[in-house]
Structures are given as structure tokens and as C-alpha cells.
N, C-alpha and C. Protein backbone atom coordinates (compact mmCIF):
# COMPACT_ATOMS: atom_id res chain seq x y z
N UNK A 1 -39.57 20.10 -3.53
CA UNK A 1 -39.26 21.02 -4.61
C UNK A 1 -38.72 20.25 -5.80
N UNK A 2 -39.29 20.76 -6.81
CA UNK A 2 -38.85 19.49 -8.13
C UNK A 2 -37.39 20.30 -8.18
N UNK A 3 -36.65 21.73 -8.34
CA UNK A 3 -35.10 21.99 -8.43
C UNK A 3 -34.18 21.67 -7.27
N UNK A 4 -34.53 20.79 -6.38
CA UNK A 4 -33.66 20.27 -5.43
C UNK A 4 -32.84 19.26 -6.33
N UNK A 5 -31.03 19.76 -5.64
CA UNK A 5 -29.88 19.05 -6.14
C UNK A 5 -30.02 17.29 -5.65
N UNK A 6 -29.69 16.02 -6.48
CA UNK A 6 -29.85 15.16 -5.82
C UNK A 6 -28.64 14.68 -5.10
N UNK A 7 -29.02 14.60 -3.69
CA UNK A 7 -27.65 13.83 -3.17
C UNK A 7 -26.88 12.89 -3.28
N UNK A 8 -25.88 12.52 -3.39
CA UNK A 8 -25.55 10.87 -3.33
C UNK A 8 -25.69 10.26 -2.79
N UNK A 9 -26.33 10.34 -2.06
CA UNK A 9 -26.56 9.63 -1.11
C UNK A 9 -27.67 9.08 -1.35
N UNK A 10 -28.76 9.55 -1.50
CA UNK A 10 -30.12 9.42 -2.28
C UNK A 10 -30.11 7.63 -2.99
N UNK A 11 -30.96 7.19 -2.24
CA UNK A 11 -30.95 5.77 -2.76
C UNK A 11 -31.57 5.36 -4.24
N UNK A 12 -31.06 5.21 -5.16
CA UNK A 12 -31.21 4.65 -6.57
C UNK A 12 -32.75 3.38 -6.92
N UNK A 13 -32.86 3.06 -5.55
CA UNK A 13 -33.41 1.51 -5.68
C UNK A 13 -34.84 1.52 -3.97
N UNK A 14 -35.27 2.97 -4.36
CA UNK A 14 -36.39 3.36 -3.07
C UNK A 14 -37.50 2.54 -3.42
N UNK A 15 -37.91 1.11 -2.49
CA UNK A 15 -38.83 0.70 -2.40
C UNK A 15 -39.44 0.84 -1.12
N UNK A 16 -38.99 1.76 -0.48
CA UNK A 16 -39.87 1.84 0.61
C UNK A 16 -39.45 1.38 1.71
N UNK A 17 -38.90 -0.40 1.89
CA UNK A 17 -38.62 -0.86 2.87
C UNK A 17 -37.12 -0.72 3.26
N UNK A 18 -36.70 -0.56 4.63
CA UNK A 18 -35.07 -0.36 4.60
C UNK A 18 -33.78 -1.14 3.89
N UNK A 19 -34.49 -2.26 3.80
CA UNK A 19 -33.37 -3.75 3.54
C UNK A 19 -33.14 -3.06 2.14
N UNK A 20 -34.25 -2.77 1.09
CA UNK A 20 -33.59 -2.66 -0.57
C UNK A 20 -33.35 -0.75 -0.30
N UNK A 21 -33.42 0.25 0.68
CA UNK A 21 -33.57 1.05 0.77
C UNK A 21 -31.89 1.43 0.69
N UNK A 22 -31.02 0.72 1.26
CA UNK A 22 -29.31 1.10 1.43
C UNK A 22 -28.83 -0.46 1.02
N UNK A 23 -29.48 -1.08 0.11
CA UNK A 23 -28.98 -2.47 -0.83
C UNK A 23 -27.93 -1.71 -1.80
N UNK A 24 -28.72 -0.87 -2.98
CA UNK A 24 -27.33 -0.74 -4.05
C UNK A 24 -26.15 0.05 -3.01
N UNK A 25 -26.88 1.09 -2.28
CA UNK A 25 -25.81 1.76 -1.81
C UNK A 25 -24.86 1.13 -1.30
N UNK A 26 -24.97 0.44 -0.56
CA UNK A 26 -24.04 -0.68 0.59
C UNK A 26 -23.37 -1.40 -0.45
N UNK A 27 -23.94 -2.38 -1.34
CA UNK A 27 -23.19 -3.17 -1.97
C UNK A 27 -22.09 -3.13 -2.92
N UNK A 28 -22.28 -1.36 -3.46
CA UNK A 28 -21.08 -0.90 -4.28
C UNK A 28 -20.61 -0.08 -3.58
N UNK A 29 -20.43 0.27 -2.41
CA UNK A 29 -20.00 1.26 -1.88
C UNK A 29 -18.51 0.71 -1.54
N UNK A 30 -18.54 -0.90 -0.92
CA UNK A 30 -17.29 -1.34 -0.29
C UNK A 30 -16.72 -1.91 -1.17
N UNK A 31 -16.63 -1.86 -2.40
CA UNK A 31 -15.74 -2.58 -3.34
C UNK A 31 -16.73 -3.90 -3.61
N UNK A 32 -17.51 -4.34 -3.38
CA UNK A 32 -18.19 -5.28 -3.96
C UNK A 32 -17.81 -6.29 -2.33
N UNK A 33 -17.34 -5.69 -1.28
CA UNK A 33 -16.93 -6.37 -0.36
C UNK A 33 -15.76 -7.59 0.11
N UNK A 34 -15.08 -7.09 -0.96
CA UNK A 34 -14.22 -7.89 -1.02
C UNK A 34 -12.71 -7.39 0.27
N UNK A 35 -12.27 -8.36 0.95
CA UNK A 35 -11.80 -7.39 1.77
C UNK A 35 -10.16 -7.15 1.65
N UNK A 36 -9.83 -8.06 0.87
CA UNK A 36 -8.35 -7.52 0.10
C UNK A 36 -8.80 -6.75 -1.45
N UNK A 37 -9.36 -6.09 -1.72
CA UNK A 37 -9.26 -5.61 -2.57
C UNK A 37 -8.24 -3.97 -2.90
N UNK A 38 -8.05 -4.03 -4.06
CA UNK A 38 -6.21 -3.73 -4.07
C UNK A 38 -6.87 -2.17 -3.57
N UNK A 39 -7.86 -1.48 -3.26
CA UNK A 39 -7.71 -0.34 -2.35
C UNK A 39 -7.10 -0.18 -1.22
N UNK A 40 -7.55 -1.52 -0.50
CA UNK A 40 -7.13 -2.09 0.73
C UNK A 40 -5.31 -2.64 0.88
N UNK A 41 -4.97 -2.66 -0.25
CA UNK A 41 -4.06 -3.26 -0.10
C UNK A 41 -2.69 -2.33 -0.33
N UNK A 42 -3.17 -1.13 -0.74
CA UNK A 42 -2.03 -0.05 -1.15
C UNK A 42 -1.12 -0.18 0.35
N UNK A 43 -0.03 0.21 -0.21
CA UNK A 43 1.21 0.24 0.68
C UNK A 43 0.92 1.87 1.30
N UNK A 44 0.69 2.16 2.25
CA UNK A 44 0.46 3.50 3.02
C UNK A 44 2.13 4.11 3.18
N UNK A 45 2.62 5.35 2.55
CA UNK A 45 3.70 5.67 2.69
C UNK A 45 3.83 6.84 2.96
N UNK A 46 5.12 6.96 3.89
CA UNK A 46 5.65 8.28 4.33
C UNK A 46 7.14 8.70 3.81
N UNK A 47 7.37 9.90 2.98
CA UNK A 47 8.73 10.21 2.42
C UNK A 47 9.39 11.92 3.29
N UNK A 48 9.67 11.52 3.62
CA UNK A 48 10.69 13.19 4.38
C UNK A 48 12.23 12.62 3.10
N UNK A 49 12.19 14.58 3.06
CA UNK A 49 13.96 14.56 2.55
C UNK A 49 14.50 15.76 3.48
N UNK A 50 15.67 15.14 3.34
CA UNK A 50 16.25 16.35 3.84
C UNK A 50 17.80 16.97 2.79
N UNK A 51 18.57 17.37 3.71
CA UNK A 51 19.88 18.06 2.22
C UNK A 51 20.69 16.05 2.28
N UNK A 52 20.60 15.45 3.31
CA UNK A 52 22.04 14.39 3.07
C UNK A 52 20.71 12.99 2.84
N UNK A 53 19.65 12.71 2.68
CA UNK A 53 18.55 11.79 2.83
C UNK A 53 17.67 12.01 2.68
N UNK A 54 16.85 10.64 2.19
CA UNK A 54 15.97 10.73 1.93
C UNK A 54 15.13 9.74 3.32
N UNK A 55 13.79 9.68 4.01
CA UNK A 55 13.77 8.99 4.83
C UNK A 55 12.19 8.38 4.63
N UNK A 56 12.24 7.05 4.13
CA UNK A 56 10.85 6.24 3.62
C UNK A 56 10.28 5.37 4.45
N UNK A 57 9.22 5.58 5.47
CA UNK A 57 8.38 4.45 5.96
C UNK A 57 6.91 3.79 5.24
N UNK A 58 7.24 2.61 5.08
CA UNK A 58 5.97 2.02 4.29
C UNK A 58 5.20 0.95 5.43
N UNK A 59 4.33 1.08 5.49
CA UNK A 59 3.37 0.15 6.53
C UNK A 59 2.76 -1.39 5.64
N UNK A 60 3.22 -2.44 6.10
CA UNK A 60 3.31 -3.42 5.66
C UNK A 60 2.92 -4.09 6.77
N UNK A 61 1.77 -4.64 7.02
CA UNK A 61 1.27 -4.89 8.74
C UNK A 61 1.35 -6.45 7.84
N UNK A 62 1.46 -7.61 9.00
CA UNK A 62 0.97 -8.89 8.48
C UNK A 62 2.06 -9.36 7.42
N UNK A 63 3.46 -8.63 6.92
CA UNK A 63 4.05 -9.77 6.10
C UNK A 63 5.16 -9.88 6.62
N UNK A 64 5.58 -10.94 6.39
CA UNK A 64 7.05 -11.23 6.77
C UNK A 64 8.34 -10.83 5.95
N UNK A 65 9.16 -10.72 6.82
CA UNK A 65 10.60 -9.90 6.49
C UNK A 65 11.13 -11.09 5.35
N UNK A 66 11.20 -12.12 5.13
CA UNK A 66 11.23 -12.90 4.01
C UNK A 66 10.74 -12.81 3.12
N UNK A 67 9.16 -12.11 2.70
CA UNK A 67 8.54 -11.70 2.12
C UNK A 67 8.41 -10.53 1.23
N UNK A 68 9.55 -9.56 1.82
CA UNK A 68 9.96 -8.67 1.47
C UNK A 68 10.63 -7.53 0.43
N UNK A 69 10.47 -7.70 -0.79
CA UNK A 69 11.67 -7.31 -2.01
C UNK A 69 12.06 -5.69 -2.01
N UNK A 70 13.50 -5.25 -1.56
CA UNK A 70 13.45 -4.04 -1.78
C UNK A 70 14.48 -4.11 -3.22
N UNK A 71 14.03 -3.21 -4.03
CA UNK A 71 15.41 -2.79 -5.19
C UNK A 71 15.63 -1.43 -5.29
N UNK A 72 16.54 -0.92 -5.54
CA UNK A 72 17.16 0.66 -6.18
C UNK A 72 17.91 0.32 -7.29
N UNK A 73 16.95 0.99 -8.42
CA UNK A 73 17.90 0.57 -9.89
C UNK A 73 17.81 2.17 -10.56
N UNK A 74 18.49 2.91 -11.00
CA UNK A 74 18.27 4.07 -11.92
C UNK A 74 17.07 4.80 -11.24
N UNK A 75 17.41 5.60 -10.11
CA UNK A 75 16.99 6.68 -9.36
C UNK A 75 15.89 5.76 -9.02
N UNK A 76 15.17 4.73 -9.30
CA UNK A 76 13.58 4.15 -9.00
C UNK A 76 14.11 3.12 -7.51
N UNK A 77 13.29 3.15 -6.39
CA UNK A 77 13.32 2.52 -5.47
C UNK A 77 11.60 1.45 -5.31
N UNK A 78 12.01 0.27 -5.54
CA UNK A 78 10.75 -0.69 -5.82
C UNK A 78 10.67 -1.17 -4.70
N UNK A 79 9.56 -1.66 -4.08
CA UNK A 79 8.73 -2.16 -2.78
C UNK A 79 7.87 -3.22 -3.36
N UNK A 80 8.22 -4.15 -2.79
CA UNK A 80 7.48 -5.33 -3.37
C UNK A 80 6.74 -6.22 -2.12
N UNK A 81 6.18 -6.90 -2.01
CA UNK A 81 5.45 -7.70 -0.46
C UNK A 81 4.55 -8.92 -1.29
N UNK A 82 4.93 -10.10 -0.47
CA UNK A 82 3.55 -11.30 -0.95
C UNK A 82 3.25 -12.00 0.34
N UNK A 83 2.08 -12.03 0.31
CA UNK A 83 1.22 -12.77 1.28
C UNK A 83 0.49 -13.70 1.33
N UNK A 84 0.72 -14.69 2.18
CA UNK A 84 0.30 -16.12 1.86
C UNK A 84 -0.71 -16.31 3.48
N UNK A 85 -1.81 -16.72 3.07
CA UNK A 85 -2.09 -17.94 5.14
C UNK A 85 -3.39 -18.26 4.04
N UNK A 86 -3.48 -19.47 5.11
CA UNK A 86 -4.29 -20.52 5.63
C UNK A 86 -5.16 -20.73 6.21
N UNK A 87 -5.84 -20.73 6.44
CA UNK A 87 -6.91 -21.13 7.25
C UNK A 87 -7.58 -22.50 7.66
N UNK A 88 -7.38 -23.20 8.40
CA UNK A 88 -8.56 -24.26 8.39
C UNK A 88 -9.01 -25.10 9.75
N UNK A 89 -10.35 -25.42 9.46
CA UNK A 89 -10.97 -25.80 10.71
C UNK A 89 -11.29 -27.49 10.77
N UNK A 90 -10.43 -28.00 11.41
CA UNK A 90 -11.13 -29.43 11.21
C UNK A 90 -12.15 -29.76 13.20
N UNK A 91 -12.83 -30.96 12.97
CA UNK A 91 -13.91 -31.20 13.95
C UNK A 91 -13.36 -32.37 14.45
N UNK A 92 -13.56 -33.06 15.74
CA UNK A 92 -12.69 -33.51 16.67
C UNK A 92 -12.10 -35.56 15.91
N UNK A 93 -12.41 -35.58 14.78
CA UNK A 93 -12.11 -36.66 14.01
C UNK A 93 -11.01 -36.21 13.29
N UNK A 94 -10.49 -35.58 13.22
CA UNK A 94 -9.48 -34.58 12.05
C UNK A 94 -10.00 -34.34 10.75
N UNK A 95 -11.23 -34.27 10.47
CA UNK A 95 -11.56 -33.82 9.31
C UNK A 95 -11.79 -32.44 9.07
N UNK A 96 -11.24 -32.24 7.93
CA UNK A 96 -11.27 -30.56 7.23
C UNK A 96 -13.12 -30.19 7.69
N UNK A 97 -13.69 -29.57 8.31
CA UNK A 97 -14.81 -28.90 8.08
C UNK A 97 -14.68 -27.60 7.40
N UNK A 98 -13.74 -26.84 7.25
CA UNK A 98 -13.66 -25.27 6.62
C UNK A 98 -12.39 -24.89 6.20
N UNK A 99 -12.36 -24.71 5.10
CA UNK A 99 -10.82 -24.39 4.62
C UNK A 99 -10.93 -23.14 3.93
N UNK A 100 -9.73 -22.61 4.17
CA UNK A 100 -10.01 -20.99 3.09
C UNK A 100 -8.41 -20.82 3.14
N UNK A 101 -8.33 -20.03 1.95
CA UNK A 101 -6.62 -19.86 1.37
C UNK A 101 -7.10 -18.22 0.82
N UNK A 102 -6.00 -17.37 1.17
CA UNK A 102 -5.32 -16.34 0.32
C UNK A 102 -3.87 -16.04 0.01
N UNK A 103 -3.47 -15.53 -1.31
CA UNK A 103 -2.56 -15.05 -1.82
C UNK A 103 -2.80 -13.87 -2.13
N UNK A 104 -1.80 -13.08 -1.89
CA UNK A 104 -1.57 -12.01 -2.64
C UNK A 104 -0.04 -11.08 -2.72
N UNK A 105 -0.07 -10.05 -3.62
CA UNK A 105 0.94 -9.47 -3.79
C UNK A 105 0.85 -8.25 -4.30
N UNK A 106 1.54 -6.86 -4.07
CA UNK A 106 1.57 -5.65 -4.13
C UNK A 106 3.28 -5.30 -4.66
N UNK A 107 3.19 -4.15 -5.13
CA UNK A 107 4.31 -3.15 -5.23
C UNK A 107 3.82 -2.43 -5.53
N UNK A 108 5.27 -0.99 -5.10
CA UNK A 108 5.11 0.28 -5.51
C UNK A 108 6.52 0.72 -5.60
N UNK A 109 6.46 1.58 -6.35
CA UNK A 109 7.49 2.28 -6.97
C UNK A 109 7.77 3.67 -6.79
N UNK A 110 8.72 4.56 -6.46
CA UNK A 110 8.73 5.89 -5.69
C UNK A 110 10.01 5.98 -6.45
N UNK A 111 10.41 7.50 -7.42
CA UNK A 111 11.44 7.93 -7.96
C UNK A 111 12.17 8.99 -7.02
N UNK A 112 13.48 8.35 -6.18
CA UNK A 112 14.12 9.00 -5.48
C UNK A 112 15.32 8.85 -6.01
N UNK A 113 15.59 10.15 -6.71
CA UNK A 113 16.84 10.26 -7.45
C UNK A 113 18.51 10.66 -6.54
N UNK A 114 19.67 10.16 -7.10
CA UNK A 114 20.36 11.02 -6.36
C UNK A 114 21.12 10.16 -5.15
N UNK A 115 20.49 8.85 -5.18
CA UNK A 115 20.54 8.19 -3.86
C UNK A 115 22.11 7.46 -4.13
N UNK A 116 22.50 7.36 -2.92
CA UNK A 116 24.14 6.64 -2.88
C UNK A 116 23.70 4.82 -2.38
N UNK A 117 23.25 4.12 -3.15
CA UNK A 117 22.92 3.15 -3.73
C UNK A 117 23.59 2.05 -2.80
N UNK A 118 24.86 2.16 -2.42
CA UNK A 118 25.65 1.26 -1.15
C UNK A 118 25.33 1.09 0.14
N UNK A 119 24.75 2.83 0.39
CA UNK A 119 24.49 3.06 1.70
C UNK A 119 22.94 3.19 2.09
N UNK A 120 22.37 1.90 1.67
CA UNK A 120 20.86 2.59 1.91
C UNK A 120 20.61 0.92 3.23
N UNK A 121 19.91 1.62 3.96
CA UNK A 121 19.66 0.64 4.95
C UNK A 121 17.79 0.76 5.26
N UNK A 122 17.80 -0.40 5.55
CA UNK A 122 16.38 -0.99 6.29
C UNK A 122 16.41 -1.45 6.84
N UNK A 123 15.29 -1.28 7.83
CA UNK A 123 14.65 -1.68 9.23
C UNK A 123 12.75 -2.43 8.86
N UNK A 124 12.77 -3.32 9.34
CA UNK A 124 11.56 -4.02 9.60
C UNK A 124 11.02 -4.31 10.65
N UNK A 125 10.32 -3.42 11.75
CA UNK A 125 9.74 -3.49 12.77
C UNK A 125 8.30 -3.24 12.95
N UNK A 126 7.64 -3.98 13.84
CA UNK A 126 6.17 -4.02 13.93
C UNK A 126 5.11 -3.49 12.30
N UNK A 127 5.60 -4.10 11.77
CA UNK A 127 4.86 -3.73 10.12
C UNK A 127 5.08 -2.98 9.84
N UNK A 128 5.61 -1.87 9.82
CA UNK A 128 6.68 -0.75 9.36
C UNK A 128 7.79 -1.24 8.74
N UNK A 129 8.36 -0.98 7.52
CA UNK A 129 9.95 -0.89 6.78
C UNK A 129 9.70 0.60 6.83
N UNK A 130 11.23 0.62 7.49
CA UNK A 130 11.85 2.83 7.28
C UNK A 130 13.46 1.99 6.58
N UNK A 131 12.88 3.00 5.64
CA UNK A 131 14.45 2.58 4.75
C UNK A 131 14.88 4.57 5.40
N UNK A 132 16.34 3.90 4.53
CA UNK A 132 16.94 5.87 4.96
C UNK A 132 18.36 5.00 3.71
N UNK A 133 17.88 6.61 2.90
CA UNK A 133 18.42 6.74 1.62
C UNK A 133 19.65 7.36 1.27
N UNK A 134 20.74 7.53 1.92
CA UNK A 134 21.55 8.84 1.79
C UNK A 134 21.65 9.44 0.49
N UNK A 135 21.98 10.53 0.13
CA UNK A 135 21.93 10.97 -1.25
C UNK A 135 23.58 11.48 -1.53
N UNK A 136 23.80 11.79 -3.11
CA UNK A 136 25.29 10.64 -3.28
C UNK A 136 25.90 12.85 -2.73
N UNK A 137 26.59 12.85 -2.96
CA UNK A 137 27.73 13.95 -2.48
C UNK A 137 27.51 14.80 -3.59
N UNK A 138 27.97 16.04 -3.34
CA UNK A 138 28.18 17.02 -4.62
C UNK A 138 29.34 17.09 -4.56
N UNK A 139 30.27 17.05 -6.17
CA UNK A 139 31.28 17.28 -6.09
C UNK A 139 31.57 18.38 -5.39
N UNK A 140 32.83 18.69 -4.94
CA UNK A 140 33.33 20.20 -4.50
C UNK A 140 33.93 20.77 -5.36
N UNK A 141 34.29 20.41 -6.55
CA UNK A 141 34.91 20.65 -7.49
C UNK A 141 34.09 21.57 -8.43
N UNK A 142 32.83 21.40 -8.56
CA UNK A 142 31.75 21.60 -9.22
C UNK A 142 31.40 23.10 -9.05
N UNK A 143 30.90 23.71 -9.81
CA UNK A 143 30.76 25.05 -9.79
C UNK A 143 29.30 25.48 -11.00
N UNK A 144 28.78 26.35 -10.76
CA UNK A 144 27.58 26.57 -11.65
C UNK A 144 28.10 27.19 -12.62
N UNK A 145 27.79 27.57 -13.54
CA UNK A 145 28.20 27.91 -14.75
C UNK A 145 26.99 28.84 -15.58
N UNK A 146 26.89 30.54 -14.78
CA UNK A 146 25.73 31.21 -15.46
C UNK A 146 25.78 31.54 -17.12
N UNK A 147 24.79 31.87 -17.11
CA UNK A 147 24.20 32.07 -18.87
C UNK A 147 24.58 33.31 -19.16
N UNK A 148 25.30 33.65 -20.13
CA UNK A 148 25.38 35.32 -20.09
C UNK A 148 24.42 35.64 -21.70
């Protein structure tokens, strides 16, 4: 039917044979294949609050607790991570046959206002950081003050 919707799927580059048949598709589909690419690299996060906390797990698989930057400055709580390895293969003379290096580095930033700034603690276990935020007190003194 020539008014059929086209799918996306629908290959751009139909020559017939399978190899160029899912070529463009495949090749832009994964980021150009790159396998740290910063999609890949987002910090996956979980935030619960409750009335006395706030309670933040970020999944950080693969870096080390040295590696680590937490800050709380003006309600903003920053997450920072850098990652370094090595790779290399030498053959039974000690020569390098294959070497490969990555770096990289991420943050993120989450506005959790309110927080009592002394008392905030973290944990770094199995690639998980759970921070837990307490949030600062309400005066008792304090009273609302309606609009008349």
C-alpha cells in the first residue's frame, strides 16, 4: 500500500543483501559503538525522602572509594567518580604485544535542600554509595503566619 506509515525500523540503506540490510541501523543505533560512551556512563540513581531524610543510592560499579568526590554546598549535593585501568598483553619475551588505556570521569548534581550538612554519612559497598542526608530541624519556635 503506497499510505502505509514507515517504521523505524525500516532499513534506510535496502540493498537486498542482509549485511548492508541492518548496516546503518546497527551502526547508529549503539552510539557509534563506543562502549563508554557518556549514555553508558550516567550515574543510575535512587532518591527516597522522608519527614527527618533524605536517602541517595548511586551505582558506581568498577570505581574505587579513593576515586570518589562527594560535596554539599548551598542545598546542591555533587557526585563526582574517575576511572582509570590498563590493559596490557605482553608474549613470553616481555614484550608489549597489546596495550589499551582508558580514562574517564562523570558527575552529577541533585538539589536536596534543607540538609543538616554535619550529619550526612556514606557508605561504599559493592558499587553502590547510599549516602543518608538528615534534614536540618524546624524551629519550634516558628509558627505560620496566615494572610488576612
Amino acid at each position: 500500500m503506497s499510505n502505509d506509515l514507515m517504521n523505524s525500523q525500516n532499513n534506510w540503506m535496502d540493498f537486498g543483501d542482509d549485511f548492508f540490510n541492518h548496516f546503518g541501523r546497527n551502526f547508529f543505533k549503539n552510539g557509534l559503538g563506543f562502549q563508554n560512551s557518556n549514555r553508558q556512563m550516567a550515574m543510575k540513581t535512587d532518591i527516597s525522602e522522608s519527614d527527618a531524610a533524605y536517602s541517595v543510592k548511586i551505582d558506581l560499579p568498577g570505581l574505587k572509594k579513593d576515586n570518589i568526590n562527594i560535596d554539599y554546598v548551598n542545598g546542591i549535593l555533587t557526585v563526582s567518580g574517575k576511572q582509570e585501568h590498563t590493559n596490557e598483553a605482553k608474549n613470553e619475551d616481555g614484550e608489549v604485544i597489546h596495550s589499551e588505556r582508558y580514562s574517564g570521569s562523570y558527575s552529577r548534581s541533585y538539589s536536596l535542600p534543607n540538609v543538616e550538612r554535619e550529619a550526612i554519612t556514606a557508605k561504599y559497598d559493592g558499587g553502590v554509595l547510599i549516602l543518608n542526608l538528615p534534614k536540618t530541624k524546624v524551629d519550634a519556635n516558628s509558627h505560620r503566619i496566615e494572610i488576612q
